[in-house]
Protein backbone atom coordinates (compact mmCIF):
# COMPACT_ATOMS: atom_id res chain seq x y z
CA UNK A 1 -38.94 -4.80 -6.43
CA UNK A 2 -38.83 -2.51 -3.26
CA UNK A 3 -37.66 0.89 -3.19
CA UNK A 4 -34.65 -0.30 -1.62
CA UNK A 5 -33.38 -3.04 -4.01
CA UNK A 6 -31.36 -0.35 -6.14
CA UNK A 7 -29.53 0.48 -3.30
CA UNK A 8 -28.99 -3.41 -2.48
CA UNK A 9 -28.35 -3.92 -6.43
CA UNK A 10 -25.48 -1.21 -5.68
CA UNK A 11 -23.70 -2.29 -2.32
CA UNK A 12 -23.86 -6.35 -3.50
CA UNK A 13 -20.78 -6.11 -5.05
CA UNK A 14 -18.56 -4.52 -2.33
CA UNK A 15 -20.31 -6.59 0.35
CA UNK A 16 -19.44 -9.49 -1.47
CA UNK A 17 -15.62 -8.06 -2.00
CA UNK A 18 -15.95 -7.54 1.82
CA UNK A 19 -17.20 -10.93 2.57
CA UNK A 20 -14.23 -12.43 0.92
CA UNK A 21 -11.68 -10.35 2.10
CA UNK A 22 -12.87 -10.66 6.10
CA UNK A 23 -13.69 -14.70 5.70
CA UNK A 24 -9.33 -14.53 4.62
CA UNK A 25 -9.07 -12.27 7.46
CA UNK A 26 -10.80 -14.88 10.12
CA UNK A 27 -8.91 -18.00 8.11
CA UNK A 28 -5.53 -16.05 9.02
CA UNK A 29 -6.16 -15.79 12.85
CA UNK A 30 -7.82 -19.15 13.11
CA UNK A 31 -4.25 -20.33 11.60
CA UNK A 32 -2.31 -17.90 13.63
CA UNK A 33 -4.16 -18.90 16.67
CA UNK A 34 -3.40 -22.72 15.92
CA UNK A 35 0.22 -21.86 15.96
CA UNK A 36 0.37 -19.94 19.26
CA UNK A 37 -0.93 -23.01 20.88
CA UNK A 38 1.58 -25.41 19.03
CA UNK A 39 4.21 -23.20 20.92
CA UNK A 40 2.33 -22.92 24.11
CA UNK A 41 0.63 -19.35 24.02
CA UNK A 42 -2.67 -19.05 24.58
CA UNK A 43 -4.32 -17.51 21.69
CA UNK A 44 -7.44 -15.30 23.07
CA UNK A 45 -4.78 -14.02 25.41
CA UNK A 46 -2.42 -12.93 22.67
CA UNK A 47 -5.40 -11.90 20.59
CA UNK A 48 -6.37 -9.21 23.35
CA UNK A 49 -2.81 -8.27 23.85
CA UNK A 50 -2.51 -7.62 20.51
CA UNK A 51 -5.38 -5.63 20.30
CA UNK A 52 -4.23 -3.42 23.49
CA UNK A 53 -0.58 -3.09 22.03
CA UNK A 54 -1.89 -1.69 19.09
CA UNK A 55 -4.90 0.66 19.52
CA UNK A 56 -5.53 0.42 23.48
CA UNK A 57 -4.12 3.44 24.60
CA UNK A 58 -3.13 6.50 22.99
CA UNK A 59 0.35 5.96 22.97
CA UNK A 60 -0.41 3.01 20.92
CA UNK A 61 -2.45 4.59 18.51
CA UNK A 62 0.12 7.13 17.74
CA UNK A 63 3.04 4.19 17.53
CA UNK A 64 0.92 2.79 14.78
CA UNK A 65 0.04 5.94 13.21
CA UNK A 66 3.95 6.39 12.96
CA UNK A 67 4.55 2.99 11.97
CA UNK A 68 1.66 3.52 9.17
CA UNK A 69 2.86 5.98 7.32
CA UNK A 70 5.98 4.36 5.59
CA UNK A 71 3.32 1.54 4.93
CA UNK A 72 0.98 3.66 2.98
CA UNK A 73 3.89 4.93 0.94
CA UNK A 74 5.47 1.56 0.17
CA UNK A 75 2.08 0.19 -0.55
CA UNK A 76 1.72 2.77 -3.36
CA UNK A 77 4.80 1.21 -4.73
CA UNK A 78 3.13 -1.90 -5.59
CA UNK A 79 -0.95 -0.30 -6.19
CA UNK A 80 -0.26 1.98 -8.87
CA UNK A 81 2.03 -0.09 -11.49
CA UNK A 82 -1.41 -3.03 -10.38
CA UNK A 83 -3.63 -0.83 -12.43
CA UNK A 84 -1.73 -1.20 -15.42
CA UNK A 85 -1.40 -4.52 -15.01
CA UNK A 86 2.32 -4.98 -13.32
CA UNK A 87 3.27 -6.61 -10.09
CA UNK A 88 6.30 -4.64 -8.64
CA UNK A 89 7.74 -6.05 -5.84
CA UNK A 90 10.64 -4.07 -5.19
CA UNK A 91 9.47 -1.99 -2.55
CA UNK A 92 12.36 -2.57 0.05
CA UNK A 93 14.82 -1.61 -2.40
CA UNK A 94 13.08 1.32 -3.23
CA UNK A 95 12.92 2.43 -0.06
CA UNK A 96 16.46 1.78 1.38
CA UNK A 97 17.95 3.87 -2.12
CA UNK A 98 15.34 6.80 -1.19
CA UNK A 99 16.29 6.97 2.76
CA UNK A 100 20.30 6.94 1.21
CA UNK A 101 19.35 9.92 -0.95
CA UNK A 102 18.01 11.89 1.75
CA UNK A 103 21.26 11.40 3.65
CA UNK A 104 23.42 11.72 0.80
CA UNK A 105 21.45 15.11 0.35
CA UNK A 106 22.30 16.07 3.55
CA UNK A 107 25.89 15.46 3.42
CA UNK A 108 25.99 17.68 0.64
CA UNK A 109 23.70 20.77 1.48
CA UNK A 110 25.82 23.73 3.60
CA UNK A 111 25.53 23.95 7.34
CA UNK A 112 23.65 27.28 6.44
CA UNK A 113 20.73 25.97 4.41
CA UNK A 114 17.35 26.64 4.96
CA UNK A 115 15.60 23.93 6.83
CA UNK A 116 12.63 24.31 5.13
CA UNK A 117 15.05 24.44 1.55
CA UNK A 118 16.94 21.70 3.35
CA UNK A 119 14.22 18.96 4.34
CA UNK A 120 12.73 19.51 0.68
CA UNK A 121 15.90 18.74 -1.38
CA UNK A 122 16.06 15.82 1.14
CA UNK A 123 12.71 14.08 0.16
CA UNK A 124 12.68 14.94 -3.52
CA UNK A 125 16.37 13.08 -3.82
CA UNK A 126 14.72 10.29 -1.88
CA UNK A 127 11.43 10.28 -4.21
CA UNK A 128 13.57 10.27 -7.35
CA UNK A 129 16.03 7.67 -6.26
CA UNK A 130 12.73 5.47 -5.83
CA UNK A 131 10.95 6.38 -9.22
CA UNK A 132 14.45 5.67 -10.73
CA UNK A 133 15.30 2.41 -9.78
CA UNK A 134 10.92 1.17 -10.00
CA UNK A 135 11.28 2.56 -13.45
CA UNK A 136 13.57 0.55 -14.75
CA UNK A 137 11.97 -2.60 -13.72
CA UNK A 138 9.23 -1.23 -16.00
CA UNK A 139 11.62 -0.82 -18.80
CA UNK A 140 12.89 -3.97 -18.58
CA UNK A 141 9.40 -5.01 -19.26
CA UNK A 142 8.73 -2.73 -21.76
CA UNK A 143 12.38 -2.79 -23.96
CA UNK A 144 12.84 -6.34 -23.05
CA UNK A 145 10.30 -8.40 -22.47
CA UNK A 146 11.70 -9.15 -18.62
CA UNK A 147 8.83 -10.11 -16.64
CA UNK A 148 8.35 -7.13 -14.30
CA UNK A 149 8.10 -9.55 -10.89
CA UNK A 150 11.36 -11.38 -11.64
CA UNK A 151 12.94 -8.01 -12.29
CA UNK A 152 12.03 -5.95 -9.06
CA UNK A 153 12.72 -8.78 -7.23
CA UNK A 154 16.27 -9.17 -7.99
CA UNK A 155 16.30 -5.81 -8.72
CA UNK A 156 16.10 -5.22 -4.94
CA UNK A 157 19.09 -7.59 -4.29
CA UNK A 158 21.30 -4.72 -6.48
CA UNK A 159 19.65 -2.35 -4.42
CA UNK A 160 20.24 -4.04 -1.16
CA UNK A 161 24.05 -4.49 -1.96
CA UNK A 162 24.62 -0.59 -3.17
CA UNK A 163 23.15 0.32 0.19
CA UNK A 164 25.50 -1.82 2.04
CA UNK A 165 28.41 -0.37 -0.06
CA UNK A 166 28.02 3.04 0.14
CA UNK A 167 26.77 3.29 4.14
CA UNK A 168 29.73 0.88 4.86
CA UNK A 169 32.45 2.20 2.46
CA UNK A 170 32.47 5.81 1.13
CA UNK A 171 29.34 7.41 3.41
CA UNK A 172 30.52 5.94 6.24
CA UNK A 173 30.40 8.28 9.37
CA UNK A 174 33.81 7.46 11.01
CA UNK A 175 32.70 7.47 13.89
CA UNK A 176 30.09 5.16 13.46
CA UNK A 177 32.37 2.07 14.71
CA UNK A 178 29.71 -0.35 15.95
CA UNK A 179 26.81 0.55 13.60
CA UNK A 180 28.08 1.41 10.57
CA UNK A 181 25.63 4.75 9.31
CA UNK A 182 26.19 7.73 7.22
CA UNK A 183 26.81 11.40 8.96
CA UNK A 184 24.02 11.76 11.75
CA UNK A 185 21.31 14.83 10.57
CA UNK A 186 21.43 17.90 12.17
CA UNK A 187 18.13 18.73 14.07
CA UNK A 188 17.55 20.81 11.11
CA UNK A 189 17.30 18.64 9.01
CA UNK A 190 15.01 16.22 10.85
CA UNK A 191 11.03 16.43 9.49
CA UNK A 192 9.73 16.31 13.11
CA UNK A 193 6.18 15.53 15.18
CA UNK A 194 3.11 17.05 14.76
CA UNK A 195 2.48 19.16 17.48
CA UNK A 196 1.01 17.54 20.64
CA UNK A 197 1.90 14.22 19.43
CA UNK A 198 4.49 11.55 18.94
CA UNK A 199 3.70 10.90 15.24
CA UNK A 200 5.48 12.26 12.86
CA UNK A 201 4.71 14.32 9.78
CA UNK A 202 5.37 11.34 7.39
CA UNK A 203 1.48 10.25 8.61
CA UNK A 204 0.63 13.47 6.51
CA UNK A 205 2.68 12.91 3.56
CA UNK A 206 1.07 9.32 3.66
CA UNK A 207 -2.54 10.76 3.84
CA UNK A 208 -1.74 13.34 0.91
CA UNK A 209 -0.19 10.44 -1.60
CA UNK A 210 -3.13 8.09 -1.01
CA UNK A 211 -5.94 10.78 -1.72
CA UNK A 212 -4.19 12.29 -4.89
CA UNK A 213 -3.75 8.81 -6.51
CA UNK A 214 -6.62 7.85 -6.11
CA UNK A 215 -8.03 11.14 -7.83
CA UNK A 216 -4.93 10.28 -10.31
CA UNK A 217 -6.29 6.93 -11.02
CA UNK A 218 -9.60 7.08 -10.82
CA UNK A 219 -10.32 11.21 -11.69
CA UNK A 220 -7.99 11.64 -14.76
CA UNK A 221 -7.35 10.84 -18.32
CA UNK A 222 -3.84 9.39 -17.26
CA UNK A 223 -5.17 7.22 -14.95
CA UNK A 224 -8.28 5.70 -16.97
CA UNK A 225 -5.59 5.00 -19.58
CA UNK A 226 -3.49 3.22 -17.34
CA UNK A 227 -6.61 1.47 -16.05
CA UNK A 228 -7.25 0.58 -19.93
CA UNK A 229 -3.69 -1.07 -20.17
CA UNK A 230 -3.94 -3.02 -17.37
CA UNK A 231 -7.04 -4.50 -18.53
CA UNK A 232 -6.42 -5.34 -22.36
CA UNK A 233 -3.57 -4.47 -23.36
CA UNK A 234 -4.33 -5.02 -27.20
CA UNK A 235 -7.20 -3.17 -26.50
CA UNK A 236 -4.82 -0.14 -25.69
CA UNK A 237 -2.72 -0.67 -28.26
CA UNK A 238 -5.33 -0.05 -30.82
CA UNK A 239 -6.96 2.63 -29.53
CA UNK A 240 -2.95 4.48 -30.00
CA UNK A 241 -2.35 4.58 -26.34
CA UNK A 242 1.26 5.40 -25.21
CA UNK A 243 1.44 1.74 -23.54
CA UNK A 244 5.16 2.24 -22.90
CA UNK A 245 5.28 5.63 -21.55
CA UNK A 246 2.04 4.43 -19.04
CA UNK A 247 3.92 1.61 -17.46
CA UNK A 248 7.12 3.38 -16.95
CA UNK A 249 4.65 6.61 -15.52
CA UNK A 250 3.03 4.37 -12.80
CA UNK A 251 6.37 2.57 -12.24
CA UNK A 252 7.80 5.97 -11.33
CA UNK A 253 5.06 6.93 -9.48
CA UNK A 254 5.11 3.72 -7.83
CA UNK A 255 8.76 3.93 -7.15
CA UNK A 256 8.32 7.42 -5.90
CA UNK A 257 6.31 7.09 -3.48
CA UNK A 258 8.23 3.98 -1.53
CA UNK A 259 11.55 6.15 -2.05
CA UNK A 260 9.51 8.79 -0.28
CA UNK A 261 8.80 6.74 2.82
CA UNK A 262 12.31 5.82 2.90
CA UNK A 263 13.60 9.81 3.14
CA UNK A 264 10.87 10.08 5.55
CA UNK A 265 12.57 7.22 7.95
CA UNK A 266 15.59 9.14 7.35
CA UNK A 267 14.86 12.33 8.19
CA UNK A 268 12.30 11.47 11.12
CA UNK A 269 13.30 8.16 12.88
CA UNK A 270 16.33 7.12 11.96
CA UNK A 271 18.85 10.73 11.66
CA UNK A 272 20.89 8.71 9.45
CA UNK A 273 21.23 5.87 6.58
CA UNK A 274 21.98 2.43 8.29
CA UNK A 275 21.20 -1.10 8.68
CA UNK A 276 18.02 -0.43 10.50
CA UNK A 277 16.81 1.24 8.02
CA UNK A 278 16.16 -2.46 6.02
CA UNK A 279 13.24 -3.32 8.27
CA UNK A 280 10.87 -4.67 5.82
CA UNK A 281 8.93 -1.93 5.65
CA UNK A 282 8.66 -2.29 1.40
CA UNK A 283 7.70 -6.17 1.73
CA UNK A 284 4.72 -4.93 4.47
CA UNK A 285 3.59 -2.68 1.59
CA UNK A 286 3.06 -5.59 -0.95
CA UNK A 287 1.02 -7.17 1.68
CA UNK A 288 -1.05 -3.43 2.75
CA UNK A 289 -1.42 -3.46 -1.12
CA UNK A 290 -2.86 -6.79 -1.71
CA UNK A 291 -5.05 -7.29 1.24
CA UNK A 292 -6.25 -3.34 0.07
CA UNK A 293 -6.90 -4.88 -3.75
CA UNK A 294 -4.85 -2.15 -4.99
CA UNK A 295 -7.20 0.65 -4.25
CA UNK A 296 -5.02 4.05 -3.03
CA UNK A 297 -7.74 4.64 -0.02
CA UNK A 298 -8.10 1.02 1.02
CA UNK A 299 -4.26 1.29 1.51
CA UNK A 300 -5.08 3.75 4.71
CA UNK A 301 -7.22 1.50 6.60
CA UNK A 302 -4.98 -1.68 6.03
CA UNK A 303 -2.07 0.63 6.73
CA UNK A 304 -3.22 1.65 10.34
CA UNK A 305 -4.14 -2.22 11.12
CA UNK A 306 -0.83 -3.58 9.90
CA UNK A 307 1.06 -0.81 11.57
CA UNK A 308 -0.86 -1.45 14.93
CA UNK A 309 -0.27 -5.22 14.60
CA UNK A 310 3.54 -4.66 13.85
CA UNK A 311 3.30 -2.00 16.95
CA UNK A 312 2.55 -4.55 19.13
CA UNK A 313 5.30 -7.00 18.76
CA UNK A 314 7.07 -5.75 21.94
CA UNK A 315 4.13 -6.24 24.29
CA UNK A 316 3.90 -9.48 23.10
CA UNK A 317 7.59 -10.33 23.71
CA UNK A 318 7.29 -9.10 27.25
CA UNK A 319 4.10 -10.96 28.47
CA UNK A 320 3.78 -14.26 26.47
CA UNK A 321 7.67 -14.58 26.16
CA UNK A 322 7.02 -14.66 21.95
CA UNK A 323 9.93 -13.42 19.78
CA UNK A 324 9.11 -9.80 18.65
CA UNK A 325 9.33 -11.76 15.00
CA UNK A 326 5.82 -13.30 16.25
CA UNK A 327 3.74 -10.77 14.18
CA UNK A 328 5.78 -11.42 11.10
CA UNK A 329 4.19 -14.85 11.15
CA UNK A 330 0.69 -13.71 11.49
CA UNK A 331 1.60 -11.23 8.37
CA UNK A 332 2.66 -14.52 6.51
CA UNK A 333 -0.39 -16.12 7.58
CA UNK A 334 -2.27 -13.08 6.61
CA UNK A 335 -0.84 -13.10 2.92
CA UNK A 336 -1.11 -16.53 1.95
CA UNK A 337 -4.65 -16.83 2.89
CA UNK A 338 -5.62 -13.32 1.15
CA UNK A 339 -3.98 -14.76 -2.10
CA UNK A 340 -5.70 -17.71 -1.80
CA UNK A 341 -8.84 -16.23 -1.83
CA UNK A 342 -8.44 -14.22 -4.88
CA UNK A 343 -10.07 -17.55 -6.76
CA UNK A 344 -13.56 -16.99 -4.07
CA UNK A 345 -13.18 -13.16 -4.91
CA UNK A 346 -13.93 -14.21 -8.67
CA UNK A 347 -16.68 -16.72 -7.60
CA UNK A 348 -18.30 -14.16 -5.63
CA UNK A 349 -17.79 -11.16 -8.14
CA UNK A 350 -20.00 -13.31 -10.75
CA UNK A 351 -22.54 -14.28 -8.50
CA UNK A 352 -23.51 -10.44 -7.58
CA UNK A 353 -23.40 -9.98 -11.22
CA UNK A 354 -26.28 -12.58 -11.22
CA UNK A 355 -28.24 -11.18 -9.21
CA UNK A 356 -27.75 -7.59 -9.98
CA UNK A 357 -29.08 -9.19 -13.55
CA UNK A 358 -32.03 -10.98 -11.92
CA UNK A 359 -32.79 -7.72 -10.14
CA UNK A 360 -32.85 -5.44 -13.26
CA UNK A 361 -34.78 -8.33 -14.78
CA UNK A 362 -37.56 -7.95 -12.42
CA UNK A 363 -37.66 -4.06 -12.02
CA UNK A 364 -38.33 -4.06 -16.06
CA UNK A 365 -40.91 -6.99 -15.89
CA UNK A 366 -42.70 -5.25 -12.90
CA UNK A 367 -42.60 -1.95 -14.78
CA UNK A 368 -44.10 -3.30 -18.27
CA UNK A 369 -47.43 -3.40 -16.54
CA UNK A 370 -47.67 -0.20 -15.18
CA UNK A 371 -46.09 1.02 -18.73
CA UNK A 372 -49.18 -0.75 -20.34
CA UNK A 373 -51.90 0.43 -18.42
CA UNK A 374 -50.85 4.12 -18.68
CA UNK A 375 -51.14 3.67 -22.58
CA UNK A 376 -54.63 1.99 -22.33
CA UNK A 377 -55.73 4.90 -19.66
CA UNK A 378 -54.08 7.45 -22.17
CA UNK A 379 -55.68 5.74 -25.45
CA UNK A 380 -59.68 5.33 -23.41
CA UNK A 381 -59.36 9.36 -22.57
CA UNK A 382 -58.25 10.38 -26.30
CA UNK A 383 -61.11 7.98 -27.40
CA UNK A 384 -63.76 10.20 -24.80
């Protein structure tokens, strides 16, 4: 073997997962593209548009930078409970209940808090309300055998319908007549732009969630246990690991992080808990989370791309006359085809493995020779 097939041995495997996951990609726009000229678009121009509403100038790149960062969050929602081998879907829900904490917070704090005190009671009632409600889809699963997919789901209905309630009925602002909305934030209370931009801070807190699960799950005793779970769980069980306390930890965290990204949307684009606040932003992290196979930095990459592509649903409104829904289509598109492929991701998975086996194969066969004639030089100089 060259000197370089080790390093080729090494990078099959992710080229192959990359492979995969940009032949789905391609798929996705071929099929999108097929429906913008069933309804009389033309495709490349779309395509370009698309492209320039998203990352061609630089206030595009900071309107999906903004529109990223509840993305990353929600995303998390669905990627952590994945490595122990649970598919939470309740995102939205977790989301809406953490932006209605924040506000509820707010109501509730004096007119003389601290901002600083003020803004940090605000997001840890909206990352609590999230862990809450994602946790007990997890106990459901663990205390009563309720598949954890069924139970997020319609979990999120419950959620949906609390939400509605309480912004419509008891938290209603009263003067909120035509948009029905909780007590408007005082600037105080608002989490505010980076300085010199547009984006707000919630890009940060998106950043900082991604990077320490990751080190979580990939860096610490907690998350190699969780990773254990997810992939035998009788395995775990007799090696004494605290199965049930593992799911409902990664449900939390889960849970957590999309109640986060709904205080964020509280407290830095919306000033108050309403309707708009159910923008689908927790269904767009299943999707960040798939397409990223669960991995906490894959979600950042994904996370910018979806949030440019949602970013540019308004240029494409105003010069192909497409409804601004247009992009949710192409999202569809995008997460049918990505599931789909998870059968070629298994196909291609085994066939590195071949040839990573092949490889070693030949390095040890081309090394026995060498091996041999160092003992025969060895033996001839003992013999002298």
């Amino acid at each position: 073997m060259s000197a370089r097939a080790p390093l080729l041995a090494a990078l099959l495997t992710p080229l192959c997962l990359l492979s995969v996951q940009l032949g789905a990609a391609a798929a996705a726009l071929l099929s999108f593209g097929i429906f913008l000229a069933c309804v009389g678009a033309n495709p490349l121009g779309v395509f370009a548009d698309m492209w320039s509403g998203a990352f061609g100038s630089s206030f595009s790149v900071q309107n999906a930078l903004s529109r990223a960062a509840p993305l990353m969050l929600t995303a998390l929602c669905t990627a952590l409970p994945a490595r122990a081998g649970l598919v939470i879907i309740g995102n939205e829900a977790a989301l809406l209940l953490g932006g209605l904490a924040a506000a509820t917070t707010s109501m509730l704090l004096p007119p003389t808090a601290a901002a600083g005190l003020a803004l940090t009671a605000m997001l840890t009632a909206g990352l609590a309300a999230g862990a809450l409600w994602i946790a007990l889809s997890g106990a459901l699963r663990q205390h009563r055998g309720i598949n954890e997919t069924i139970s997020s789901l319609l979990l999120f209905y419950v959620g949906l319908s609390l939400f509605r309630h309480l912004v419509e009925g008891p938290l209603r602002d009263p003067a909120s007549l035509n948009k029905p909305s909780t007590p408007p934030l005082s600037d105080a209370h608002m989490l505010g732009s980076i300085a010199g931009t547009d984006v707000h801070y919630g890009i940060l807190f998106g950043l900082v969630a991604c990077i320490v699960s990751y080190v979580l799950m990939q860096r610490t005793s907690f998350g190699f246990a969780a990773r254990v779970v997810g992939g035998n769980l009788k395995t775990a069980r007799l090696m004494g690991l605290p199965v049930n306390s593992l799911c409902l930890g990664v449900c939390a965290l889960g849970g957590g992080a999309a109640g986060l990204a709904g205080a964020i949307e509280v407290t830095a684009v919306h000033g108050s808990a309403n309707a708009t606040l159910y923008a689908g932003l927790g269904f767009s992290g299943i999707l960040v989370a798939f397409v990223a196979r669960q991995h906490p930095l894959g979600i950042l990459p994904v996370a910018v791309l979806l949030g440019g592509i949602q970013a540019s649903g308004g240029l494409l409104q105003r010069r192909h006359g497409l409804p601004d829904a247009a992009v949710e289509v192409f999202k569809g598109l995008l997460f049918i085809v990505i599931l789909a492929s998870e059968s070629y991701v298994g196909r291609a998975l085994a066939w590195a493995e071949r040839k990573q086996s092949e490889w070693r194969e030949r390095a040890a066969s081309a090394t026995l020779p060498l091996t041999a004639a160092s003992g025969q030089a060895q033996a001839a100089g003992g013999a002298e």
